[in-house]
Protein backbone atom coordinates (compact mmCIF):
# COMPACT_ATOMS: atom_id res chain seq x y z
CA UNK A 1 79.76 -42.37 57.11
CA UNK A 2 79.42 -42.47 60.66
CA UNK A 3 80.94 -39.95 63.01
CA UNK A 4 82.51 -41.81 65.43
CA UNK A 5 84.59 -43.87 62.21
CA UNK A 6 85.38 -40.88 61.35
CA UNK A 7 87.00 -39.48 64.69
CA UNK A 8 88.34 -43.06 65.45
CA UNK A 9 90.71 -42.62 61.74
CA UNK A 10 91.65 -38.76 62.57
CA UNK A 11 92.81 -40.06 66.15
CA UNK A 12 94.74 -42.84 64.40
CA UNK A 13 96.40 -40.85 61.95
CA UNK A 14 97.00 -38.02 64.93
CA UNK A 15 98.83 -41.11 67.13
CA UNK A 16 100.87 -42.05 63.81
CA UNK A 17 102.23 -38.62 63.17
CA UNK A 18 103.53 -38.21 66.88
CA UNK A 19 104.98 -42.14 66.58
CA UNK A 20 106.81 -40.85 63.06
CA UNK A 21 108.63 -37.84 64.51
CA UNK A 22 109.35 -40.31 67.55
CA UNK A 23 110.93 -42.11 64.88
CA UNK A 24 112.71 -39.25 63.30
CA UNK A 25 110.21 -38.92 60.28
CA UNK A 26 108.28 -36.55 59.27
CA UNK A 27 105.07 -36.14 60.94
CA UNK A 28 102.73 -34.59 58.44
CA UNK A 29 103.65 -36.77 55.44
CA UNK A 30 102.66 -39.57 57.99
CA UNK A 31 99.24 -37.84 59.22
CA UNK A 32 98.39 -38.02 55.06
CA UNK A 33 99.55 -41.07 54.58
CA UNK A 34 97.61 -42.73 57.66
CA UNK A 35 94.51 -40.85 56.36
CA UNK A 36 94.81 -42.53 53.31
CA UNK A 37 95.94 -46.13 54.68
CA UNK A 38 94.74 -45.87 58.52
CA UNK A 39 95.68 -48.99 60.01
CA UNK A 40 98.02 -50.52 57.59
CA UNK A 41 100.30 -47.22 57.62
CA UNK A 42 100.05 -47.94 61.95
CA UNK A 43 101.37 -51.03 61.21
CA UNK A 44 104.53 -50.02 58.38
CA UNK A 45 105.49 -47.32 60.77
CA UNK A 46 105.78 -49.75 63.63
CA UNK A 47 108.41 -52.00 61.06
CA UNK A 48 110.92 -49.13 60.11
CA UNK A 49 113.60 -48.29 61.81
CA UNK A 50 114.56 -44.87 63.42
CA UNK A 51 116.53 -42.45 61.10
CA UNK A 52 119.12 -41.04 62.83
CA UNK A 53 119.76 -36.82 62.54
């Protein structure tokens, strides 16, 4: 696999995790998940709604 692929999906799922807890979600479970789905989980997390605390 090539490096830069690699650094281009940690940085994604880095950017998703701060957008969740923007959101009110939780950041980690969102890192996973976006290592795992990468672009699609960009694109769920852009479609839900903030949680209020």
């Amino acid at each position: 696999m090539d490096n830069q692929y690699v650094v281009g999906w940690g940085t994604l799922a880095l950017i998703n995790a701060g957008l969740a807890q923007g959101k009110n979600r939780t950041g980690l479970n969102w890192f996973l998940l976006s290592l795992l789905l990468g672009p699609l989980a960009t694109l769920i997390l852009l479609f839900v709604e903030k949680r209020e605390r």
